[in-house]
ModelCIF file with pLDDT and N, C-alpha, C, O atoms, coordinates in Angstrom:
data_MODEL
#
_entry.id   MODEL 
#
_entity.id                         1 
_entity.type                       polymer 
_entity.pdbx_number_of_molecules   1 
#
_entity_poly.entity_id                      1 
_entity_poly.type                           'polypeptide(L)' 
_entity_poly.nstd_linkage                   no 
_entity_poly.nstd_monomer                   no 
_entity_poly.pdbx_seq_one_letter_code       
;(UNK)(UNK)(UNK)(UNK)(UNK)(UNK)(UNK)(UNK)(UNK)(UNK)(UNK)(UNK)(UNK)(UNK)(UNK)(UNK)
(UNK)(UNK)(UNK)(UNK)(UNK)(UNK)(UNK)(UNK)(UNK)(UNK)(UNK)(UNK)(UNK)(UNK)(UNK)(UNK)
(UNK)(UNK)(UNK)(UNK)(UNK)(UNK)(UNK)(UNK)(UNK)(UNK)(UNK)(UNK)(UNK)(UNK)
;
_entity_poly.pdbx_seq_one_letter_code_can   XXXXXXXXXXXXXXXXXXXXXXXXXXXXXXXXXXXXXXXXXXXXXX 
_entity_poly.pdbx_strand_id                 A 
#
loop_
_entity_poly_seq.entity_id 
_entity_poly_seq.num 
_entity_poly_seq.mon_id 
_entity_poly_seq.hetero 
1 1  UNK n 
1 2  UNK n 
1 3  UNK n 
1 4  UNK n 
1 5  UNK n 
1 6  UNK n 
1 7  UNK n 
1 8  UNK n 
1 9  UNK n 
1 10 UNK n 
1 11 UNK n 
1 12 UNK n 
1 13 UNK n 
1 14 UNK n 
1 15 UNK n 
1 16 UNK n 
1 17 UNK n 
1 18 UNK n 
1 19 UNK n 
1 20 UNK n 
1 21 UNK n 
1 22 UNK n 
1 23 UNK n 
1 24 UNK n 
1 25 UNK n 
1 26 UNK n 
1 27 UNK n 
1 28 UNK n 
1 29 UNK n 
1 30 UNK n 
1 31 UNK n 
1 32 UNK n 
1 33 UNK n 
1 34 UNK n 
1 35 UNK n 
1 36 UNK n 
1 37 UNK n 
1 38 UNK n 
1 39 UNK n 
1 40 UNK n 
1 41 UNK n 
1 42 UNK n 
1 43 UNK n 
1 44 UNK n 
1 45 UNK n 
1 46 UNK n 
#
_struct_asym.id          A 
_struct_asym.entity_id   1 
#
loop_
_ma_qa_metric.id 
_ma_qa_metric.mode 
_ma_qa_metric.name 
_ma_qa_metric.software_group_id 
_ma_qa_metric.type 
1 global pLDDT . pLDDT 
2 local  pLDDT . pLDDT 
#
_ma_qa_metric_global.metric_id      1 
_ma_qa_metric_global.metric_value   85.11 
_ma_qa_metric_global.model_id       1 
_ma_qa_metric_global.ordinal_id     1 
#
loop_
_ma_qa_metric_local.label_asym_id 
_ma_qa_metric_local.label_comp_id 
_ma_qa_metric_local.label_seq_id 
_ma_qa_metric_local.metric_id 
_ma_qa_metric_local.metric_value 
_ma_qa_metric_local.model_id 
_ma_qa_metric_local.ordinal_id 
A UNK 1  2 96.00 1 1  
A UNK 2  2 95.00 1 2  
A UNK 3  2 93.00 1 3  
A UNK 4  2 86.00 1 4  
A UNK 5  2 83.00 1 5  
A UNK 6  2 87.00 1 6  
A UNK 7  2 86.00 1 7  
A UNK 8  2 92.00 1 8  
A UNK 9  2 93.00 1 9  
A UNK 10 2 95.00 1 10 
A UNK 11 2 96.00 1 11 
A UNK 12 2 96.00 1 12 
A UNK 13 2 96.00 1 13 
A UNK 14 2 97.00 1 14 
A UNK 15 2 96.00 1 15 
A UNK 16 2 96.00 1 16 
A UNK 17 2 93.00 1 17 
A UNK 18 2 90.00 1 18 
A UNK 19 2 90.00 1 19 
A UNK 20 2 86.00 1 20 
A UNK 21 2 87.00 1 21 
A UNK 22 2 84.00 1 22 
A UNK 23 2 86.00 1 23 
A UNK 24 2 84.00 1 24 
A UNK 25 2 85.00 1 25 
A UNK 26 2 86.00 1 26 
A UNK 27 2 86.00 1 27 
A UNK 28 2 85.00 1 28 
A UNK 29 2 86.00 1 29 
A UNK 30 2 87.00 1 30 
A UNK 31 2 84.00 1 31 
A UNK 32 2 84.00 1 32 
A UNK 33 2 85.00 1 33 
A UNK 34 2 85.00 1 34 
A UNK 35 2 82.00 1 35 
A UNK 36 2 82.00 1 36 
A UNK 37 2 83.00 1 37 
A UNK 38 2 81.00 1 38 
A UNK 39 2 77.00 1 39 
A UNK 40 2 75.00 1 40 
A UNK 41 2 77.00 1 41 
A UNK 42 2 69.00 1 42 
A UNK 43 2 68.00 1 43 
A UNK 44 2 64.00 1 44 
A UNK 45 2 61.00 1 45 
A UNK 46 2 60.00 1 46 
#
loop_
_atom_site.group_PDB 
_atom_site.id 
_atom_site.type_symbol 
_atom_site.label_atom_id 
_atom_site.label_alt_id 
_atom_site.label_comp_id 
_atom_site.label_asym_id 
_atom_site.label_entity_id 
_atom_site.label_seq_id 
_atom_site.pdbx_PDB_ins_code 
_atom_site.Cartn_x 
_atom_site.Cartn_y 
_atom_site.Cartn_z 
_atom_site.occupancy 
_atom_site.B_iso_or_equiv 
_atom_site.pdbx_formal_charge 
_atom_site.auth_seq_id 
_atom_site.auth_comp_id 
_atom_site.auth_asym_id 
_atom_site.auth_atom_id 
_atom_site.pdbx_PDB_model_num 
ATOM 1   N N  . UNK A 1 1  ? 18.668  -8.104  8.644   1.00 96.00 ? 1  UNK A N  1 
ATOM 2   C CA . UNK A 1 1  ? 19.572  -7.073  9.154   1.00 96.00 ? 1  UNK A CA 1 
ATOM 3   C C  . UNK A 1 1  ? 20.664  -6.851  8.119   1.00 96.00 ? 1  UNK A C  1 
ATOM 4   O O  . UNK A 1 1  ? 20.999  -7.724  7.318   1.00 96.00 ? 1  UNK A O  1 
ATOM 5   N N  . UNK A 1 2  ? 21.169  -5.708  8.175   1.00 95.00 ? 2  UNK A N  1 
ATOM 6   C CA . UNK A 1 2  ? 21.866  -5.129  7.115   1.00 95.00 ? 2  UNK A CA 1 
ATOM 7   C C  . UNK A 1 2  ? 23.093  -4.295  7.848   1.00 95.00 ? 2  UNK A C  1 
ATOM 8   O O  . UNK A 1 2  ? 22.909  -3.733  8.928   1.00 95.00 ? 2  UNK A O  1 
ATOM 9   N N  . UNK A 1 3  ? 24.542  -4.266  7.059   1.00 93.00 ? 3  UNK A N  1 
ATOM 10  C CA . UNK A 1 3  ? 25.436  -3.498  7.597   1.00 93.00 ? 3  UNK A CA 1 
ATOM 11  C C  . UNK A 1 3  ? 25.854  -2.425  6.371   1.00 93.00 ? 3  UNK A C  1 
ATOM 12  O O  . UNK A 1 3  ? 26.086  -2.609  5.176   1.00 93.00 ? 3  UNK A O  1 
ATOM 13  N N  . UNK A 1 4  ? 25.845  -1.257  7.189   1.00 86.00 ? 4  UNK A N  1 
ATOM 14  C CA . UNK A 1 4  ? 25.776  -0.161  5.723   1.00 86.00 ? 4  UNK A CA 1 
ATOM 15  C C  . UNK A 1 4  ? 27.665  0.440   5.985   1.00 86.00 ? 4  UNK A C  1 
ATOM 16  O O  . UNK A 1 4  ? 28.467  0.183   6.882   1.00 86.00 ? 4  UNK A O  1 
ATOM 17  N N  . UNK A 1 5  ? 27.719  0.865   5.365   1.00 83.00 ? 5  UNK A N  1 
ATOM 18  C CA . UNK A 1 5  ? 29.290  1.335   4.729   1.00 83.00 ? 5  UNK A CA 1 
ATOM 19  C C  . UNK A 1 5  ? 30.325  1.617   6.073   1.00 83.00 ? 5  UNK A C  1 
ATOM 20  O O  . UNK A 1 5  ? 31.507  1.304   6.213   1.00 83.00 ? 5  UNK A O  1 
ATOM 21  N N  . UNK A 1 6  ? 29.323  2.389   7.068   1.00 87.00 ? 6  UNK A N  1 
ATOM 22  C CA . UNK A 1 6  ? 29.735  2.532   8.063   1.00 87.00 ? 6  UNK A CA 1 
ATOM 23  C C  . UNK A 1 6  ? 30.372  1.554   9.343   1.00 87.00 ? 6  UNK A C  1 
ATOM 24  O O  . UNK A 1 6  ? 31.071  1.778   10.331  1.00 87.00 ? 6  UNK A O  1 
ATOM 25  N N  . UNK A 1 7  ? 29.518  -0.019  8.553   1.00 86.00 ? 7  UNK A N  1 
ATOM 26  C CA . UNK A 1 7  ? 29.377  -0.955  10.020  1.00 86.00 ? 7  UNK A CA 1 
ATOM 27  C C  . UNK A 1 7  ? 28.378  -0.582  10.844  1.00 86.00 ? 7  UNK A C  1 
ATOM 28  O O  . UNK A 1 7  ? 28.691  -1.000  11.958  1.00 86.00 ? 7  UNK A O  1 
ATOM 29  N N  . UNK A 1 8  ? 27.499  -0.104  10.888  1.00 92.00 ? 8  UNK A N  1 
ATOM 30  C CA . UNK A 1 8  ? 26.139  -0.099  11.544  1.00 92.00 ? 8  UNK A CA 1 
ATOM 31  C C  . UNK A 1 8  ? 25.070  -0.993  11.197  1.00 92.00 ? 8  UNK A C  1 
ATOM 32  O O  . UNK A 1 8  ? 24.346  -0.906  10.206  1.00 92.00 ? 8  UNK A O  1 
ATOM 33  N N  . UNK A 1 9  ? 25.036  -1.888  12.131  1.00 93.00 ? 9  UNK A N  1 
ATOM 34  C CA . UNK A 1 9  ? 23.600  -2.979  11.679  1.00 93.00 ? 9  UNK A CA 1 
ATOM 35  C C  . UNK A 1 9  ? 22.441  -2.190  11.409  1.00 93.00 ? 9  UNK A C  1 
ATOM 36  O O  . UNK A 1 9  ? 22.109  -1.266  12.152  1.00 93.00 ? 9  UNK A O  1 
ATOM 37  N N  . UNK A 1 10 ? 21.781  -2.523  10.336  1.00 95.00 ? 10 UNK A N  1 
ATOM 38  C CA . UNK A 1 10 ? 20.031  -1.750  10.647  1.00 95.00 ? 10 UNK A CA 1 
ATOM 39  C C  . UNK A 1 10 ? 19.209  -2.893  9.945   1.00 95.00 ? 10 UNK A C  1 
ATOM 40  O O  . UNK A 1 10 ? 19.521  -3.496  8.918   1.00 95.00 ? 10 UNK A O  1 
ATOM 41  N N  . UNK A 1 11 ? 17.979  -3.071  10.802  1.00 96.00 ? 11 UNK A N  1 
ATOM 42  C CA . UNK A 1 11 ? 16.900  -3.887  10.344  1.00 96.00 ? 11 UNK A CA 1 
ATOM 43  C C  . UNK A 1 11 ? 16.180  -3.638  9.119   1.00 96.00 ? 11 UNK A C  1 
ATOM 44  O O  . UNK A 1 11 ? 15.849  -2.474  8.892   1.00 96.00 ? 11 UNK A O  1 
ATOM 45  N N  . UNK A 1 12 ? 15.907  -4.478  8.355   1.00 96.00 ? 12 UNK A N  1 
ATOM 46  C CA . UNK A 1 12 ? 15.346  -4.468  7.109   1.00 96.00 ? 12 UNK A CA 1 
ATOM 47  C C  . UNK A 1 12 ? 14.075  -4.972  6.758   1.00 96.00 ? 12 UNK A C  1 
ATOM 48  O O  . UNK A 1 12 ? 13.803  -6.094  7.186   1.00 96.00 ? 12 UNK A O  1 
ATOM 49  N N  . UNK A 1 13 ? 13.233  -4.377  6.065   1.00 96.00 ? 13 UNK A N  1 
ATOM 50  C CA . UNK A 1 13 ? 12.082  -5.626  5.735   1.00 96.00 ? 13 UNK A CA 1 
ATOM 51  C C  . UNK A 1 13 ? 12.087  -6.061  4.130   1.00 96.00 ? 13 UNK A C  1 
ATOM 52  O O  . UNK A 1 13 ? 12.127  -5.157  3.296   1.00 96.00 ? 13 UNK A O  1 
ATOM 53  N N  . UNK A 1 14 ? 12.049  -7.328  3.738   1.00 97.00 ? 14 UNK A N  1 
ATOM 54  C CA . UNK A 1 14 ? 12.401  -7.861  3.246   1.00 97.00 ? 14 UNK A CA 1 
ATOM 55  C C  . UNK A 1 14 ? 11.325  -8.736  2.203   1.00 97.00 ? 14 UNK A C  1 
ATOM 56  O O  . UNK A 1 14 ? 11.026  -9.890  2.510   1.00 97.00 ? 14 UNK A O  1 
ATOM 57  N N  . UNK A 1 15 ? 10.696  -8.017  0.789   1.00 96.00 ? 15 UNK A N  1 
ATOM 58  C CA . UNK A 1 15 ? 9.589   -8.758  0.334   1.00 96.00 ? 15 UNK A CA 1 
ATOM 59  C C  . UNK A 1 15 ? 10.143  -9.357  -0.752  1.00 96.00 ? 15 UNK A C  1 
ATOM 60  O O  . UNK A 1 15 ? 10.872  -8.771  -1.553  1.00 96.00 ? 15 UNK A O  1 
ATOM 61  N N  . UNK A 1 16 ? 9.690   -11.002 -0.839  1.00 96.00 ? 16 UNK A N  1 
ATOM 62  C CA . UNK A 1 16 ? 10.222  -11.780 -1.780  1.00 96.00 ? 16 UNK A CA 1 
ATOM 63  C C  . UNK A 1 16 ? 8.831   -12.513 -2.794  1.00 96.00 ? 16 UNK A C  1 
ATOM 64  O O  . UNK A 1 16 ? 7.934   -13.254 -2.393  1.00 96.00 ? 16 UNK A O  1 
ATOM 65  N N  . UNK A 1 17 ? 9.062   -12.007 -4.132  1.00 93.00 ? 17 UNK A N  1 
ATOM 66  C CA . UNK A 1 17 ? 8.022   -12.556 -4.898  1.00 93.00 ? 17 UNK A CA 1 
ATOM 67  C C  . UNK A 1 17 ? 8.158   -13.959 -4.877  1.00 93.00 ? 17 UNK A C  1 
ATOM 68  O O  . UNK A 1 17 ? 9.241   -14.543 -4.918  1.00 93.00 ? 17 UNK A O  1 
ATOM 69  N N  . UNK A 1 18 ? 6.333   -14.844 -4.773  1.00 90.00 ? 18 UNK A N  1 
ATOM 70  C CA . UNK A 1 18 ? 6.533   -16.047 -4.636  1.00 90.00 ? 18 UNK A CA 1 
ATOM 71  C C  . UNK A 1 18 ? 6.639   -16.543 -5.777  1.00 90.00 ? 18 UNK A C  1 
ATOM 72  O O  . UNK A 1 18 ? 6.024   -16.072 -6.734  1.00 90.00 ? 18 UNK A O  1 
ATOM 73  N N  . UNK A 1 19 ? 7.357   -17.474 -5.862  1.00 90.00 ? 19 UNK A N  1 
ATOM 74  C CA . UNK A 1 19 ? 7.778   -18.432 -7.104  1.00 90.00 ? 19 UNK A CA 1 
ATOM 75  C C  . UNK A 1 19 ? 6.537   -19.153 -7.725  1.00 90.00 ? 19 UNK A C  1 
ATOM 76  O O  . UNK A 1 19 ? 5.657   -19.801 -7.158  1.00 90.00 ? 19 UNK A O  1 
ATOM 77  N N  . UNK A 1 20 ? 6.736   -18.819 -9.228  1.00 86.00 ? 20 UNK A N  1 
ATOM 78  C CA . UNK A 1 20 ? 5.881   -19.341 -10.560 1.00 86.00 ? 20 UNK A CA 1 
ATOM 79  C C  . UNK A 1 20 ? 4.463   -18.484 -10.022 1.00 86.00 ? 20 UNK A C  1 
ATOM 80  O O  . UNK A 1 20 ? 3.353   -18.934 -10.308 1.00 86.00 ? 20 UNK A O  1 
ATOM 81  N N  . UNK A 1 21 ? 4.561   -17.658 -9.501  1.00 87.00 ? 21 UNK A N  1 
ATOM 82  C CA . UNK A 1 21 ? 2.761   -16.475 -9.489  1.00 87.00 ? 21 UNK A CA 1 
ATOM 83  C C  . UNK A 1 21 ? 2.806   -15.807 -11.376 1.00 87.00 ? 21 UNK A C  1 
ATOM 84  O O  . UNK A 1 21 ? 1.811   -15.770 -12.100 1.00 87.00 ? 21 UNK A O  1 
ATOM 85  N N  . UNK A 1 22 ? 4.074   -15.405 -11.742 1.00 84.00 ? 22 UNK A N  1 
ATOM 86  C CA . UNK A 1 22 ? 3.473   -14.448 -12.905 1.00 84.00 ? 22 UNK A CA 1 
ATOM 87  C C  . UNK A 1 22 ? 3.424   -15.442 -13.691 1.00 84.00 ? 22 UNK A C  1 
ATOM 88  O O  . UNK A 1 22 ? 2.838   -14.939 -14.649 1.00 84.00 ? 22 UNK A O  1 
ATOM 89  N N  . UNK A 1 23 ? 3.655   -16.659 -14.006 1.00 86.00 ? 23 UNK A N  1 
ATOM 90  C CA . UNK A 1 23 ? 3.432   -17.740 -15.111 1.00 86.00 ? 23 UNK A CA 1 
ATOM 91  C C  . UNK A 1 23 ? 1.853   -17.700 -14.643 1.00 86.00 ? 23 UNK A C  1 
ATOM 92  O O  . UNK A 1 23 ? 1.216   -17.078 -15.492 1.00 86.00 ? 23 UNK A O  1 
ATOM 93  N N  . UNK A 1 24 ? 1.144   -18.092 -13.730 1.00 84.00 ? 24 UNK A N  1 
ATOM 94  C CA . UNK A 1 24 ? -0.487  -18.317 -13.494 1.00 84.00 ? 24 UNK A CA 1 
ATOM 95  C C  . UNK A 1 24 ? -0.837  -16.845 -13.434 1.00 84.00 ? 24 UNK A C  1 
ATOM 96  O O  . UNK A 1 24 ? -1.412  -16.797 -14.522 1.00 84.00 ? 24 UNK A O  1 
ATOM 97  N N  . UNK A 1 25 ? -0.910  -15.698 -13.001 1.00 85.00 ? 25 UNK A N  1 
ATOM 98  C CA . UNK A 1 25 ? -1.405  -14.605 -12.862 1.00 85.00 ? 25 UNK A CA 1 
ATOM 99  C C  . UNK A 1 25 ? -1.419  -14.227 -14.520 1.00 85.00 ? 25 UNK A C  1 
ATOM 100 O O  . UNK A 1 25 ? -2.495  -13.807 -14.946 1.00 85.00 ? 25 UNK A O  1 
ATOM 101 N N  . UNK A 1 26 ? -0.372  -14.341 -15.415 1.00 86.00 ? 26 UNK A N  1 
ATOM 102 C CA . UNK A 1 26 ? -0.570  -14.088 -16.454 1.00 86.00 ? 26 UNK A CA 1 
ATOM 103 C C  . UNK A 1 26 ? -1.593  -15.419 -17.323 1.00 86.00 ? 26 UNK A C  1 
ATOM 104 O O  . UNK A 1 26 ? -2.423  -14.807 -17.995 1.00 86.00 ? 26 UNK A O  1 
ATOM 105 N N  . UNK A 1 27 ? -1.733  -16.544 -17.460 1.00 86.00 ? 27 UNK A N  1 
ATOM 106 C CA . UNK A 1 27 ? -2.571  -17.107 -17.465 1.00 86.00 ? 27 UNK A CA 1 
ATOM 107 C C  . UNK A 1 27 ? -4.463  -16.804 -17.113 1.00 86.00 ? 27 UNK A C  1 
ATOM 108 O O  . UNK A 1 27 ? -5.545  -16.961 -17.678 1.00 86.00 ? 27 UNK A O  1 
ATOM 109 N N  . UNK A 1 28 ? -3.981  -16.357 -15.983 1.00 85.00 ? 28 UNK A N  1 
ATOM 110 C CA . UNK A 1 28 ? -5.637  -16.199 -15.471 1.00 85.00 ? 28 UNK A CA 1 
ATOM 111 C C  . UNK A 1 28 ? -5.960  -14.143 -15.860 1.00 85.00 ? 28 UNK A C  1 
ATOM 112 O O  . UNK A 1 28 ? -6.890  -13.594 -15.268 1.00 85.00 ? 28 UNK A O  1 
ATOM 113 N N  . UNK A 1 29 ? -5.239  -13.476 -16.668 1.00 86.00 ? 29 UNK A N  1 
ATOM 114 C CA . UNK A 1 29 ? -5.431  -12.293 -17.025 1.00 86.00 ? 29 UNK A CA 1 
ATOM 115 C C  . UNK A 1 29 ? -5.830  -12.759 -18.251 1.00 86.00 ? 29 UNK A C  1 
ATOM 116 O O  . UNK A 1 29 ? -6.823  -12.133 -18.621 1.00 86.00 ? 29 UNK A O  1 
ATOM 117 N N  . UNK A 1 30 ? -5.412  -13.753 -19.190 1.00 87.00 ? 30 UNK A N  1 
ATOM 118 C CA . UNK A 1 30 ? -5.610  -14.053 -20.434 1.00 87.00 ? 30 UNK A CA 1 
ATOM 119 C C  . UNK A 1 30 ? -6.839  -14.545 -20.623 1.00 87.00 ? 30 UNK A C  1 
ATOM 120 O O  . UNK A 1 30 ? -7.481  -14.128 -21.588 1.00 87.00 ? 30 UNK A O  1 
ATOM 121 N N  . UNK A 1 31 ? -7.393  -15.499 -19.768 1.00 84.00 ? 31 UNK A N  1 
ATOM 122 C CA . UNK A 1 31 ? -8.398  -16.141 -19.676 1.00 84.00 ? 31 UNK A CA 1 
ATOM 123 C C  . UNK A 1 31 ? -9.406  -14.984 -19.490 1.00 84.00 ? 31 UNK A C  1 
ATOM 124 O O  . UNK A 1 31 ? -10.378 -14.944 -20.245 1.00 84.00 ? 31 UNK A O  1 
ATOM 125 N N  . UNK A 1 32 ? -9.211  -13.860 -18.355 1.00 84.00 ? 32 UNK A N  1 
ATOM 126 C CA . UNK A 1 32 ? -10.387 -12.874 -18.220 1.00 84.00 ? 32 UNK A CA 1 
ATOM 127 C C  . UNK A 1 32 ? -10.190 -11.578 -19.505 1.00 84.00 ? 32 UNK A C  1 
ATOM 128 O O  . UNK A 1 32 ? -11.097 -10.826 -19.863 1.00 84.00 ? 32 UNK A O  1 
ATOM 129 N N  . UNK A 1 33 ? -8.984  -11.579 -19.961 1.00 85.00 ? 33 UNK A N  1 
ATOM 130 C CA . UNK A 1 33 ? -9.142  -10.776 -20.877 1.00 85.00 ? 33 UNK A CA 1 
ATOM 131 C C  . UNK A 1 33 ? -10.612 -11.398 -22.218 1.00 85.00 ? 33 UNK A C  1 
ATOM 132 O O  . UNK A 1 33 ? -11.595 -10.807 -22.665 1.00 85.00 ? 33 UNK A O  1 
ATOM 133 N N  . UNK A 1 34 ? -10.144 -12.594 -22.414 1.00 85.00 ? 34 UNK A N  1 
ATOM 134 C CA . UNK A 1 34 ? -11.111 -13.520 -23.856 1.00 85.00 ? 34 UNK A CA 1 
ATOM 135 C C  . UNK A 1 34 ? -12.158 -13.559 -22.947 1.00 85.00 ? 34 UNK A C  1 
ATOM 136 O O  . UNK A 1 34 ? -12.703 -14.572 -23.387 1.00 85.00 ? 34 UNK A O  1 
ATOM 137 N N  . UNK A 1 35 ? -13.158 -13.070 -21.593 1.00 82.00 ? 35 UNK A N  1 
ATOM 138 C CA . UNK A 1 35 ? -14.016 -13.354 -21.257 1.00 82.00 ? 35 UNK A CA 1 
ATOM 139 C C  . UNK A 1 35 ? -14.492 -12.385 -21.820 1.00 82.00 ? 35 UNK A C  1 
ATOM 140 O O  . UNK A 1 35 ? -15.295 -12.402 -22.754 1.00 82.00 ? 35 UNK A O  1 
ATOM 141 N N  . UNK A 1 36 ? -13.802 -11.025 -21.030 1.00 82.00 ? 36 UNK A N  1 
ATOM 142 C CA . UNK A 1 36 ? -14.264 -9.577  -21.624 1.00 82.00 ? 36 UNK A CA 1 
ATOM 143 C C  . UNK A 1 36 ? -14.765 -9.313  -23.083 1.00 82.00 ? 36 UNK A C  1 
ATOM 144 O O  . UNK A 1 36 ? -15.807 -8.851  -23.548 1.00 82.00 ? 36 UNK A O  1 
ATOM 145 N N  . UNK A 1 37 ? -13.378 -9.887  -23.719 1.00 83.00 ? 37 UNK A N  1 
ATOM 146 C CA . UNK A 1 37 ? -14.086 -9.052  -25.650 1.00 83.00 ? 37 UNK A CA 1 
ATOM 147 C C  . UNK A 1 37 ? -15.259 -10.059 -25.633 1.00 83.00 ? 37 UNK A C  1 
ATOM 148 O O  . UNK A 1 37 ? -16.289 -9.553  -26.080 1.00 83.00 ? 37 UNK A O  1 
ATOM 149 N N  . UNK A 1 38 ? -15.406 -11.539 -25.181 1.00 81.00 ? 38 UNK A N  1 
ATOM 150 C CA . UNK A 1 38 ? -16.498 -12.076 -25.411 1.00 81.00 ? 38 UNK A CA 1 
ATOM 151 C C  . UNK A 1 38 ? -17.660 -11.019 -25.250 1.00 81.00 ? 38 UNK A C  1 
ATOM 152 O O  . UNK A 1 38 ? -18.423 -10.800 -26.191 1.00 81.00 ? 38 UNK A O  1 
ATOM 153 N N  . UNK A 1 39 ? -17.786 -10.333 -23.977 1.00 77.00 ? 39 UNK A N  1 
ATOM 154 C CA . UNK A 1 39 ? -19.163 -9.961  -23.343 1.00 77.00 ? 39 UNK A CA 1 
ATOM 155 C C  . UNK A 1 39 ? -19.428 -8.964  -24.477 1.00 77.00 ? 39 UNK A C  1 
ATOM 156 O O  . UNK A 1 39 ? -20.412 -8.984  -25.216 1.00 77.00 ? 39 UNK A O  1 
ATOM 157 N N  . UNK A 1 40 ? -17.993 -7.724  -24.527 1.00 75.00 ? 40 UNK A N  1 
ATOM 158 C CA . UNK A 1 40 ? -18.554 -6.891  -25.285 1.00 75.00 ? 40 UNK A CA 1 
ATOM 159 C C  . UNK A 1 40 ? -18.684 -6.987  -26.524 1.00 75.00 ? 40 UNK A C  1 
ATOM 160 O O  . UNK A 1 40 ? -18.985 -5.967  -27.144 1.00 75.00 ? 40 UNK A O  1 
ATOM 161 N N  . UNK A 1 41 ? -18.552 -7.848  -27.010 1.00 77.00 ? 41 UNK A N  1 
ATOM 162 C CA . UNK A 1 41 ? -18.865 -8.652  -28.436 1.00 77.00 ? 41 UNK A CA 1 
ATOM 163 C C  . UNK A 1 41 ? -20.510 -8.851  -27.954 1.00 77.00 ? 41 UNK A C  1 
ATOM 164 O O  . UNK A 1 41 ? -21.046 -8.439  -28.983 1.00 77.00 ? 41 UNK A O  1 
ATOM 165 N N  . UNK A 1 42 ? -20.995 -9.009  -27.563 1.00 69.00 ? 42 UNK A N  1 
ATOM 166 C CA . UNK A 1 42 ? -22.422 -10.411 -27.689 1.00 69.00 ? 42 UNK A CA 1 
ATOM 167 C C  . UNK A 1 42 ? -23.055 -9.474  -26.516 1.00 69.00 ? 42 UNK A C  1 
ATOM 168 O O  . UNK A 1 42 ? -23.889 -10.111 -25.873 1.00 69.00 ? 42 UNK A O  1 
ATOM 169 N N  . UNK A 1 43 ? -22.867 -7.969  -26.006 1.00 68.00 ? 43 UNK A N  1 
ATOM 170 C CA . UNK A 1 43 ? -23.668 -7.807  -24.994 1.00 68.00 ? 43 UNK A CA 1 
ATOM 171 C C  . UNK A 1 43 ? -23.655 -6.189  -25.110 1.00 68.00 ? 43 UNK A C  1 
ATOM 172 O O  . UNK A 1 43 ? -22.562 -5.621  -25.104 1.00 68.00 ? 43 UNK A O  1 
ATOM 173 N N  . UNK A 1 44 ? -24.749 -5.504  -25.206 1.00 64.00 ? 44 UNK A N  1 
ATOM 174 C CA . UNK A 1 44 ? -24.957 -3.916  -25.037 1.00 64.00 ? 44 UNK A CA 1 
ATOM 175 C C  . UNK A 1 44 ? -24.515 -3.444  -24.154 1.00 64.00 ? 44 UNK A C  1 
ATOM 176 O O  . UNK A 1 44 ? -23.776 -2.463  -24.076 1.00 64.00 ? 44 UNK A O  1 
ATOM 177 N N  . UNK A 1 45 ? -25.058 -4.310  -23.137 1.00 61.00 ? 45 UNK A N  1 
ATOM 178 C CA . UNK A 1 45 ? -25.017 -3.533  -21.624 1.00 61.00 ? 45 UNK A CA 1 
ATOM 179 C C  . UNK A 1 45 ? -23.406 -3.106  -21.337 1.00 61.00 ? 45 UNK A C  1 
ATOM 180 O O  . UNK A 1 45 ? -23.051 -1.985  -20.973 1.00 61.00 ? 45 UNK A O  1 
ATOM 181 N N  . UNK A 1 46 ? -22.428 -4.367  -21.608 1.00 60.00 ? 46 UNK A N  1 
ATOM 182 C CA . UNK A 1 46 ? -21.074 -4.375  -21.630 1.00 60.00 ? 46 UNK A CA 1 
ATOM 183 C C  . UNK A 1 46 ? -20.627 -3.115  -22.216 1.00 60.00 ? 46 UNK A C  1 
ATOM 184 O O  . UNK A 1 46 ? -19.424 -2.886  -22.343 1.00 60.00 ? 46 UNK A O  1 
#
């Protein structure tokens, strides 16, 4: 809940990034990035 300039309460929703995700999310993009040039290195179909 929130009070705006006026003093009127208004409900809020409220999203909080979870702690240490972009240290592993960037990790596991790196890992699938070096999967990728692998394939299309070594594969036609790719």
């Amino acid at each position: 809940v929130v009070r705006d300039d006026s003093g009127v309460e208004q409900p809020v929703a409220v999203k909080v990034l979870r702690p240490g995700i972009e240290r592993r999310l960037r990790r596991d993009l790196s890992d699938m990035y070096f999967a990728a040039r692998f394939a299309e290195r070594h594969s036609r179909d790719a």
